[in-house]
C-alpha atoms as a PDB file:
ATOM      1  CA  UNK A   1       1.851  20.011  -4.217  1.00  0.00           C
ATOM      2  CA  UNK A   2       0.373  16.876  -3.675  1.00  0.00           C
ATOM      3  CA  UNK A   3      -3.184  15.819  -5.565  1.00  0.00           C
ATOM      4  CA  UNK A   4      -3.604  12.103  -4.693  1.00  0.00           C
ATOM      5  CA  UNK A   5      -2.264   8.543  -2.939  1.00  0.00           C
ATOM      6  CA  UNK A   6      -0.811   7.143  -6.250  1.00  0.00           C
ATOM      7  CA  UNK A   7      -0.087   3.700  -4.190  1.00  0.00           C
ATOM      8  CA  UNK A   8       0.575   2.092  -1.222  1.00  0.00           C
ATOM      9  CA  UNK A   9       2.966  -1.000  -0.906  1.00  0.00           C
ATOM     10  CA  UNK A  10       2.033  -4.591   0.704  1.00  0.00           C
ATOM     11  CA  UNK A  11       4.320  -7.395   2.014  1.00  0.00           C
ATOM     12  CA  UNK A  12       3.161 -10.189   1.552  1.00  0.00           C
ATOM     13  CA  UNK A  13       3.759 -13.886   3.285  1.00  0.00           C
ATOM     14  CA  UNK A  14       2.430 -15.992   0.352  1.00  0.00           C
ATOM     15  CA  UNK A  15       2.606 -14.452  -3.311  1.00  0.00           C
ATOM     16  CA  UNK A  16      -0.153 -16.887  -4.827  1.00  0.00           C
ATOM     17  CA  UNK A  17      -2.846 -16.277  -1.745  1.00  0.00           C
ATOM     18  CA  UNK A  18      -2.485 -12.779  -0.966  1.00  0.00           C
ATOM     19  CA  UNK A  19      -2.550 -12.402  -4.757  1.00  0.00           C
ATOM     20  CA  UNK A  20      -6.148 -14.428  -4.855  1.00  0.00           C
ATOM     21  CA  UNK A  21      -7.072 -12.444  -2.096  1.00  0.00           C
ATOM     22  CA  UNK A  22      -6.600  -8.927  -3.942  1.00  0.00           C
ATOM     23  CA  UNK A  23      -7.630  -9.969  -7.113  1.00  0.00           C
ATOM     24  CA  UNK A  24     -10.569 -12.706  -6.516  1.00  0.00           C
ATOM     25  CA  UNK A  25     -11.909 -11.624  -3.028  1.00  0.00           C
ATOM     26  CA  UNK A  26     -11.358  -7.172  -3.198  1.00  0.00           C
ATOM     27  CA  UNK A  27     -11.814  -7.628  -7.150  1.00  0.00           C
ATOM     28  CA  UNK A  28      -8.471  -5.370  -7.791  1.00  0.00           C
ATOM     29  CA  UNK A  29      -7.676  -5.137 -11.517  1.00  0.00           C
ATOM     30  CA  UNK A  30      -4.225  -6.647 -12.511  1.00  0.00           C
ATOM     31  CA  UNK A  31      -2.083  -3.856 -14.205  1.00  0.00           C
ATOM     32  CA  UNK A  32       1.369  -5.601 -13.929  1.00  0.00           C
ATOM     33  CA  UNK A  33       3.056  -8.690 -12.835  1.00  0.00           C
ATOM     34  CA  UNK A  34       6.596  -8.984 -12.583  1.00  0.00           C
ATOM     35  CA  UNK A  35       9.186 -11.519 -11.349  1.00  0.00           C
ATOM     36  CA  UNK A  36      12.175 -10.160  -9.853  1.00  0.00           C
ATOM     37  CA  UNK A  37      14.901 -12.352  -9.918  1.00  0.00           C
ATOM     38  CA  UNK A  38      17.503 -10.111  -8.386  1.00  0.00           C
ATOM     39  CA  UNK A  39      16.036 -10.002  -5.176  1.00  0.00           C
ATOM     40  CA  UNK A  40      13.707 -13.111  -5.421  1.00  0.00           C
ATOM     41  CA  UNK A  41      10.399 -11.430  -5.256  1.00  0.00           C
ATOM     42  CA  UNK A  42       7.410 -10.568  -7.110  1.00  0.00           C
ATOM     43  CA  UNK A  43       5.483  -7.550  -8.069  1.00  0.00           C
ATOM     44  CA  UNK A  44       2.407  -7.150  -8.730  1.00  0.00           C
ATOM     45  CA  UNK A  45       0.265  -3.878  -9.259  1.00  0.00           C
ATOM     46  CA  UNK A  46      -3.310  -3.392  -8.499  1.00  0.00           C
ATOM     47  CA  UNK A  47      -5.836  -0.926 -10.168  1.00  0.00           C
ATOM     48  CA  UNK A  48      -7.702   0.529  -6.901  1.00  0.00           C
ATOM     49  CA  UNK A  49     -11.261   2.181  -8.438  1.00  0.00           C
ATOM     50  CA  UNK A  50     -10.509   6.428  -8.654  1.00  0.00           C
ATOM     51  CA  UNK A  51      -6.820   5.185 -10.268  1.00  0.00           C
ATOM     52  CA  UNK A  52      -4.690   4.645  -6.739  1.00  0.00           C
ATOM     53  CA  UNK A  53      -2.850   1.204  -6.601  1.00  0.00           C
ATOM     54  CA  UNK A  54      -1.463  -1.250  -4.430  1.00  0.00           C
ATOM     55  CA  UNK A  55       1.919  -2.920  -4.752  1.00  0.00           C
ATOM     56  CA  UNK A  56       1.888  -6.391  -3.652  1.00  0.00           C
ATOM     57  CA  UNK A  57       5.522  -7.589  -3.097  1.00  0.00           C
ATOM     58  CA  UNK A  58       7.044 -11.206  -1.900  1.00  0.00           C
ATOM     59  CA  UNK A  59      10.256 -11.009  -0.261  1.00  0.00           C
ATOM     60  CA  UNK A  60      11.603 -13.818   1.074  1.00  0.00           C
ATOM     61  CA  UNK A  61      11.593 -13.981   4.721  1.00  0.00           C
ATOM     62  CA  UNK A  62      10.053 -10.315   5.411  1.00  0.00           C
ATOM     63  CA  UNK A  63       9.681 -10.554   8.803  1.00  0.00           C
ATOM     64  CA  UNK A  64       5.924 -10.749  10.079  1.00  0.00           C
ATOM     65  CA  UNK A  65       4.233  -7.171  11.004  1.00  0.00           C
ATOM     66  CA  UNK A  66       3.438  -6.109  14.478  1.00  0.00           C
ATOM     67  CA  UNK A  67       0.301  -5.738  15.112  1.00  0.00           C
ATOM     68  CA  UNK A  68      -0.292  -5.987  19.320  1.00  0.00           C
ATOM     69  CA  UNK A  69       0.018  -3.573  20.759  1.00  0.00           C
ATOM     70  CA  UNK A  70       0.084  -1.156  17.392  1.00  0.00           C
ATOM     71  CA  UNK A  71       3.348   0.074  16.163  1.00  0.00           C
ATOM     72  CA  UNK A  72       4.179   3.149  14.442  1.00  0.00           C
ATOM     73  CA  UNK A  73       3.648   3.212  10.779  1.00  0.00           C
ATOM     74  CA  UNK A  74       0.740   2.662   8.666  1.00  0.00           C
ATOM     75  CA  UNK A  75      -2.144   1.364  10.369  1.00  0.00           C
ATOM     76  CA  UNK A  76      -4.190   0.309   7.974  1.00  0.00           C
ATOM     77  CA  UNK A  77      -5.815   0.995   4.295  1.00  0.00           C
ATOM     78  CA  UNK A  78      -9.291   1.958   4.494  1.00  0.00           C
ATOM     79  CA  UNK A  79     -11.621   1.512   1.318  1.00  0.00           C
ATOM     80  CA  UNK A  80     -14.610   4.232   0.629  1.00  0.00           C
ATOM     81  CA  UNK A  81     -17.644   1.430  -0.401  1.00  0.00           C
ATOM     82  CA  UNK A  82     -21.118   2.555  -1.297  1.00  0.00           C
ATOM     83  CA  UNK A  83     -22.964   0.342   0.944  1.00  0.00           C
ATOM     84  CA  UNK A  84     -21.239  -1.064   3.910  1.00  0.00           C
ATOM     85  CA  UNK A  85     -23.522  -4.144   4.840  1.00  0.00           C
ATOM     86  CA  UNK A  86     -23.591  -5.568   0.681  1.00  0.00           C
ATOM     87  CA  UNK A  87     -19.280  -5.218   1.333  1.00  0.00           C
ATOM     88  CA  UNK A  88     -19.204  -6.842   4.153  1.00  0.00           C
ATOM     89  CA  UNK A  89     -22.170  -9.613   2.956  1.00  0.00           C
ATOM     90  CA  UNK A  90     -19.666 -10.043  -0.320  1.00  0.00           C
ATOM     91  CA  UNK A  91     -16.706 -10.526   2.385  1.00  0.00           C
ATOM     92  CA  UNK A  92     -18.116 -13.172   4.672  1.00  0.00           C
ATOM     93  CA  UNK A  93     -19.509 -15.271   1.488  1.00  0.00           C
ATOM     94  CA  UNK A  94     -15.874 -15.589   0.548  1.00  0.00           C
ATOM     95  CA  UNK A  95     -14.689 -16.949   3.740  1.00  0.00           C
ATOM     96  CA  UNK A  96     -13.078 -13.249   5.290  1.00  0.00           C
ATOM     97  CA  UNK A  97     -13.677 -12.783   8.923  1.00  0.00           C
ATOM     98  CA  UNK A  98     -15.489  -9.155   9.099  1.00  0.00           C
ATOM     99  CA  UNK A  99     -15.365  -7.180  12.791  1.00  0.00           C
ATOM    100  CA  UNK A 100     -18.879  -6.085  13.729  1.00  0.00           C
ATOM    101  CA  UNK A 101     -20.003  -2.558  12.438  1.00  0.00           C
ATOM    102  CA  UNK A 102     -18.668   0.445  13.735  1.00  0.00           C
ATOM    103  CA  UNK A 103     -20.078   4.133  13.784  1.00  0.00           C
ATOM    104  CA  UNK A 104     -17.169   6.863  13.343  1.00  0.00           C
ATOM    105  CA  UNK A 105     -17.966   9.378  16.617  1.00  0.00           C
ATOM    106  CA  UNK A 106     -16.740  12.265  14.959  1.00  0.00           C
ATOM    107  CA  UNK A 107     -18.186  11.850  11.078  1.00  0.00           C
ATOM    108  CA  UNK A 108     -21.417   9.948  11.923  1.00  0.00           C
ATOM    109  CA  UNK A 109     -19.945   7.235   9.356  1.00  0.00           C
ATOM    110  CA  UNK A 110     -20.558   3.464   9.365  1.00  0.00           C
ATOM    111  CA  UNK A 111     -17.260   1.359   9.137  1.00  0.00           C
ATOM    112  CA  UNK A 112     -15.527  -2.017   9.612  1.00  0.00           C
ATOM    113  CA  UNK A 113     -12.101  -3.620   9.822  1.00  0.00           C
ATOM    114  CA  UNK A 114     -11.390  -6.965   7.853  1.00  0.00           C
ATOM    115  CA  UNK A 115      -7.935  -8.882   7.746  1.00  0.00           C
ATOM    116  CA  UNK A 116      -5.651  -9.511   4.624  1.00  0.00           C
ATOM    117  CA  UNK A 117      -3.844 -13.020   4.580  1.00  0.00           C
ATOM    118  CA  UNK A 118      -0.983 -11.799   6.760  1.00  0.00           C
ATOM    119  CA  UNK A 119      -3.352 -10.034   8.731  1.00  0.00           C
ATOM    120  CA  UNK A 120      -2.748  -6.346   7.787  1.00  0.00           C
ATOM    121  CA  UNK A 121      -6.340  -4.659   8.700  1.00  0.00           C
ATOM    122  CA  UNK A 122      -8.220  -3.040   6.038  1.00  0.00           C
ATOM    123  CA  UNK A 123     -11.482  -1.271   6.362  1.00  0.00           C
ATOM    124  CA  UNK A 124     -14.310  -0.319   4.642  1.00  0.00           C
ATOM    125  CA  UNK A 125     -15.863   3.028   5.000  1.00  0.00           C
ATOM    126  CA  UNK A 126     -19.055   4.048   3.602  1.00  0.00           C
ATOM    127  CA  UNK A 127     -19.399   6.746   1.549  1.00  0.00           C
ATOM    128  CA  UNK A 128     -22.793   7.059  -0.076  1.00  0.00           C
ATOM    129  CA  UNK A 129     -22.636   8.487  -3.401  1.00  0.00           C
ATOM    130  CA  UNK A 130     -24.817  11.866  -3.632  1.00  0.00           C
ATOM    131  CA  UNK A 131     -28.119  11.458  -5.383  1.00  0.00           C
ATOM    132  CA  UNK A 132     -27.824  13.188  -8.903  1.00  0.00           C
END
């Protein structure tokens, strides 16, 4: 029944920062931008590479998320990257505090946590492409 993630939804603080953060620091591809004036919040949707997206919402005064100890829910978004140490390079040159390199126990596989602006962890997982 189901074939992919077609998107996954973000709260956001600050509109303009976490939007410079998804577009200018992850390099997500603006599809749509829309100002909702009903509830007082934006919308913006984000082209994820293999055709997921995120939604990046503002609503005014979301409370902040939990994140100590962890709460139930969605614990974070992890991204598959090609080469884990050129991510995390890219990362640090634009300012984002990275958490050291990880090894998965179970798949062998290198990986990392990062922060968004409101502090939502993401994480990059590396997933070498097969030599053709």
């Amino acid at each position: 029944m189901l074939r992919a993630i077609h998107h996954a939804a973000i709260i956001c603080s600050d509109y303009e920062r976490s939007k410079a953060f998804y577009t200018d620091v992850l390099g997500l591809r603006v599809i749509a931008e829309n100002y909702r004036a009903a509830r007082q919040s934006w919308k913006l949707d984000l082209a994820l590479p293999g055709g997921g997206q995120i939604e990046l919402f503002s609503f005014p005064g979301a409370p902040p998320r939990p994140t100590t100890p962890e709460a139930q829910g969605l614990r974070h978004l992890a991204f598959a990257v090609d080469d884990l140490d050129a991510g995390c390079a890219r990362l640090e040159r634009l300012g984002v505090t990275v958490e050291p390199i990880r090894v998965d126990e179970y798949t062998g596989r290198r990986f990392t946590f990062f922060p968004d602006p409101d502090g939502l962890p993401l994480e990059l997982y590396e997933t070498p492409q097969p030599a053709n």
